[in-house]
C-alpha atoms as a PDB file:
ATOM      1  CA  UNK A   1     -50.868 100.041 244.844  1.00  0.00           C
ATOM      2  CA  UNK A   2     -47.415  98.528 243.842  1.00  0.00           C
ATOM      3  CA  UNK A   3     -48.627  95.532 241.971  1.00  0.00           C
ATOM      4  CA  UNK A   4     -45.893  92.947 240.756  1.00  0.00           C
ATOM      5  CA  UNK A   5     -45.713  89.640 239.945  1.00  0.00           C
ATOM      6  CA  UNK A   6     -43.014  88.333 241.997  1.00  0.00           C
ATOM      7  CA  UNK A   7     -41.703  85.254 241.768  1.00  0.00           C
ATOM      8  CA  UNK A   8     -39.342  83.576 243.841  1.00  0.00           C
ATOM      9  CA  UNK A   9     -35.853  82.676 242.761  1.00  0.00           C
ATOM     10  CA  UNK A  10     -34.173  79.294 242.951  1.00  0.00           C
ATOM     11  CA  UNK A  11     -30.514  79.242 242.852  1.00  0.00           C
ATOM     12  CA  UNK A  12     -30.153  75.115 243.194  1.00  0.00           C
ATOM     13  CA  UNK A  13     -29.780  74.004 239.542  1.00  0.00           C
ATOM     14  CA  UNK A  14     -31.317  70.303 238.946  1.00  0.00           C
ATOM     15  CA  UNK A  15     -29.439  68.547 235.950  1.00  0.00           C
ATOM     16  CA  UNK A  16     -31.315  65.353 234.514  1.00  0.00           C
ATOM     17  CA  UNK A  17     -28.745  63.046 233.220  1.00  0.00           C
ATOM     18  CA  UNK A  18     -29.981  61.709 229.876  1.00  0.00           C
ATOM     19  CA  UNK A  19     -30.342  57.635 230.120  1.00  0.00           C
ATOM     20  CA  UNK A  20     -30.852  54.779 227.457  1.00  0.00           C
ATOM     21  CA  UNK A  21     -33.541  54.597 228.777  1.00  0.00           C
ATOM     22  CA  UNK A  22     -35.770  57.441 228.518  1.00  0.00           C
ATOM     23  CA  UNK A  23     -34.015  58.458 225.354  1.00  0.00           C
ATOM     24  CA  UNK A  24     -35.360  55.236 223.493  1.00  0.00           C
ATOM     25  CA  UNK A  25     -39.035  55.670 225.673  1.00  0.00           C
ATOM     26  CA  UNK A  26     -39.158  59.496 223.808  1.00  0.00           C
ATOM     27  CA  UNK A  27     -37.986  57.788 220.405  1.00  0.00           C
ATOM     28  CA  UNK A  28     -41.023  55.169 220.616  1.00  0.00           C
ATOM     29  CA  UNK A  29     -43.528  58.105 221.613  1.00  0.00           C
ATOM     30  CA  UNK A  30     -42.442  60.069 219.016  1.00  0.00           C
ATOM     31  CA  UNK A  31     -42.118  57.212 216.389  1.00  0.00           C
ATOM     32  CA  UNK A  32     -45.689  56.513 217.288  1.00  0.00           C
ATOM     33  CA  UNK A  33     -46.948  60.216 216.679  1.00  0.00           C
ATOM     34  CA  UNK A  34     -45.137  60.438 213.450  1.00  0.00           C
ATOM     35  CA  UNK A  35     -46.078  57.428 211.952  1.00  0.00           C
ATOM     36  CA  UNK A  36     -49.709  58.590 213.548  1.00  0.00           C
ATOM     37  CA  UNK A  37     -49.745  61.881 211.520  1.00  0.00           C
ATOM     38  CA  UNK A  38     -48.608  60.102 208.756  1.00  0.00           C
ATOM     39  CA  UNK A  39     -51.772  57.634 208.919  1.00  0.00           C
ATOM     40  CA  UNK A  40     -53.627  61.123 208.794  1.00  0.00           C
ATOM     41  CA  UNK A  41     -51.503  62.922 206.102  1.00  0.00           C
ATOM     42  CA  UNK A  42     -52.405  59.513 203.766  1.00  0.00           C
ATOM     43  CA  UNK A  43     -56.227  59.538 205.012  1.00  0.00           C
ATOM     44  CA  UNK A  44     -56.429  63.365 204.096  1.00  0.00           C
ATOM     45  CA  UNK A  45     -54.410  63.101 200.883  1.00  0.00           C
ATOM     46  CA  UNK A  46     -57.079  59.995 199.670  1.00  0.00           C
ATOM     47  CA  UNK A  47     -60.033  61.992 201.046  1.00  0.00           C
ATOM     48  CA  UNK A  48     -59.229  65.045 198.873  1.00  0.00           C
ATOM     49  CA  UNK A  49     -58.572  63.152 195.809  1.00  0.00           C
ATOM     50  CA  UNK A  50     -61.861  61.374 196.079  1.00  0.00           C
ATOM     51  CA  UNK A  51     -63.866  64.708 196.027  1.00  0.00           C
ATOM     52  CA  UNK A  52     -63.353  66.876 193.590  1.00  0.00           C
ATOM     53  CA  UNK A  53     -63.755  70.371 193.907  1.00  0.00           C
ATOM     54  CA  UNK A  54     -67.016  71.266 191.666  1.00  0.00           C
ATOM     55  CA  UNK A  55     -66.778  74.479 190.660  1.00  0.00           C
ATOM     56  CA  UNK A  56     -66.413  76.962 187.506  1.00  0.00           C
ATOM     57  CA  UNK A  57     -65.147  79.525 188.804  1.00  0.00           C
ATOM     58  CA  UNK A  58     -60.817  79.323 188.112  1.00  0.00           C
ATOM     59  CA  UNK A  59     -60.323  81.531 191.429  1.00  0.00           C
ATOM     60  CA  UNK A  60     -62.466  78.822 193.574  1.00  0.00           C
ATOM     61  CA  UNK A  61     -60.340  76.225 192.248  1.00  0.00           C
ATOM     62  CA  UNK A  62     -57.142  77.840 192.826  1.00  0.00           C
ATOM     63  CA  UNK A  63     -57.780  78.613 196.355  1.00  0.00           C
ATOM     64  CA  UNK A  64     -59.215  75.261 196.939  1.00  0.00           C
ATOM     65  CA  UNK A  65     -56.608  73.520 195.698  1.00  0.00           C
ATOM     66  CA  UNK A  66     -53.661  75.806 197.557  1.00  0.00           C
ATOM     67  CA  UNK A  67     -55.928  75.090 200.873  1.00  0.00           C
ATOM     68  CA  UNK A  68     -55.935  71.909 200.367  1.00  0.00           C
ATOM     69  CA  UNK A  69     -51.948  71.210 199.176  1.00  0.00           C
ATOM     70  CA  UNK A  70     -51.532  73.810 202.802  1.00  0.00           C
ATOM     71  CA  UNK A  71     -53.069  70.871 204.832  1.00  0.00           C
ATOM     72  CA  UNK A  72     -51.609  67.891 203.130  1.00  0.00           C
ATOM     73  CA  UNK A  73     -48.286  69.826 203.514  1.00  0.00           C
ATOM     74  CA  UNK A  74     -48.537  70.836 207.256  1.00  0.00           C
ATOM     75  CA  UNK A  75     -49.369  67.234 208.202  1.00  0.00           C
ATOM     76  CA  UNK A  76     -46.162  66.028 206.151  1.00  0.00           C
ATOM     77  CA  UNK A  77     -44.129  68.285 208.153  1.00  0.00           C
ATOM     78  CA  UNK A  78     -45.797  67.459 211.646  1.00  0.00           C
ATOM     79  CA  UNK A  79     -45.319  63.599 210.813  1.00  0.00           C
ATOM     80  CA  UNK A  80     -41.458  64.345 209.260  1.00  0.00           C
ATOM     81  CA  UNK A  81     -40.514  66.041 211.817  1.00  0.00           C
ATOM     82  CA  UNK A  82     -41.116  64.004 214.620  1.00  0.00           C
ATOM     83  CA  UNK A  83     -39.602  61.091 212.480  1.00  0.00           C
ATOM     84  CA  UNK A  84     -36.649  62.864 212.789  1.00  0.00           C
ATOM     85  CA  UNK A  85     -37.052  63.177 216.350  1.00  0.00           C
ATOM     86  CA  UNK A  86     -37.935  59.159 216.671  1.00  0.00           C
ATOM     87  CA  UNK A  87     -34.753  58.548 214.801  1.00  0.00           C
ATOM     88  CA  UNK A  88     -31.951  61.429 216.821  1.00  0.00           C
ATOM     89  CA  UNK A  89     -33.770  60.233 219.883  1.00  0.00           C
ATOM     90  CA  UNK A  90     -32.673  56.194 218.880  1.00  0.00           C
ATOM     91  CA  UNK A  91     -28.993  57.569 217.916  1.00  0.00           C
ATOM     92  CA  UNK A  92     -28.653  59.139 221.577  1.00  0.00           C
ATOM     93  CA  UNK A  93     -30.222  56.261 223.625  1.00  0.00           C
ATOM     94  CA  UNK A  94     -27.745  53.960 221.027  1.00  0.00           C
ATOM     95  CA  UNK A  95     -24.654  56.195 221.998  1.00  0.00           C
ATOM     96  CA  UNK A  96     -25.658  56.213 225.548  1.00  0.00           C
ATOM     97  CA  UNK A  97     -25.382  52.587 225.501  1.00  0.00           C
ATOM     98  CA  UNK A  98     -22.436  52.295 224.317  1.00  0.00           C
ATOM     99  CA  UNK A  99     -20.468  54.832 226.388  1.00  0.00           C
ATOM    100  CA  UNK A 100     -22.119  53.279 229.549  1.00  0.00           C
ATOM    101  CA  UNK A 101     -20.693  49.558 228.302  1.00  0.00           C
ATOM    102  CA  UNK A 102     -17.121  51.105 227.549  1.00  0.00           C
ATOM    103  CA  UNK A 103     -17.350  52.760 230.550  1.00  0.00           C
ATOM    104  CA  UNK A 104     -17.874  49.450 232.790  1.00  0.00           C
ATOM    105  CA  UNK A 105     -15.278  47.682 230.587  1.00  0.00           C
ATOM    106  CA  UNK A 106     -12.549  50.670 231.776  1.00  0.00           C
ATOM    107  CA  UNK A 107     -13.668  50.347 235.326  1.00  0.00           C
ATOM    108  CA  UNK A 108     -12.994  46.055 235.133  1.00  0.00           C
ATOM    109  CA  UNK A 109      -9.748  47.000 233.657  1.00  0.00           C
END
C-alpha cells in the first residue's frame, strides 16, 4: 500500500533560443491584451460614473465606492502591466536584431 506519485526524471535539458521573432509575436499579443483591458478599464470606469450609487446610508456608500475604485484599479494594473510586457518584449526582439546584424557583419569581415 506504498502509494507515490512518481514521476520520471529527465536529465536532457532543452534551451529555446529567444528569436526576433517570437519576441516581437509575444509583444503584439500582449500589446493587444493590454490595450484590450484597457478598452474594459475605460468601459467600467464610464459605466460606474453613469450610475450612481442611491443610497443613504454613509457605510453603503463607502463600501460601494471602495468596491468599485478595487475594480477600476485591478483592471489598470492587468492592462499596465502587460503594457509593460508589450514594450520589454519590443526592446528584446529590437536587441535581438541588432546583435544578429552585427553578428553577420563580423562573420563578412
Amino acid at each position: 500500500m506504498n502509494d507515490q506519485n512518481i514521476t520520471p526524471q529527465t536529465d536532457a535539458k532543452v534551451q529555446v533560443r529567444a528569436s526576433p521573432l517570437s519576441s516581437l509575436t509575444g509583444a503584439v499579443i500582449s500589446g493587444g491584451m493590454g490595450f484590450a483591458l484597457y478598452s474594459l478599464m475605460i468601459a467600467i470606469a464610464t459605466n460606474f460614473a453613469t450610475k450612481p450609487i442611491h443610497s443613504v446610508n454613509p457605510l453603503v456608500i463607502k463600501i460601494s465606492s471602495a468596491v468599485r475604485t478595487l475594480v477600476v484599479g485591478v483592471v489598470a494594473l492587468g492592462s499596465g502591466i502587460f503594457a509593460i510586457v508589450a514594450i520589454g518584449l519590443l526592446a528584446l526582439g529590437v536587441q535581438l536584431l541588432v546583435q544578429q546584424l552585427n553578428k553577420q557583419k563580423s562573420n563578412e569581415n
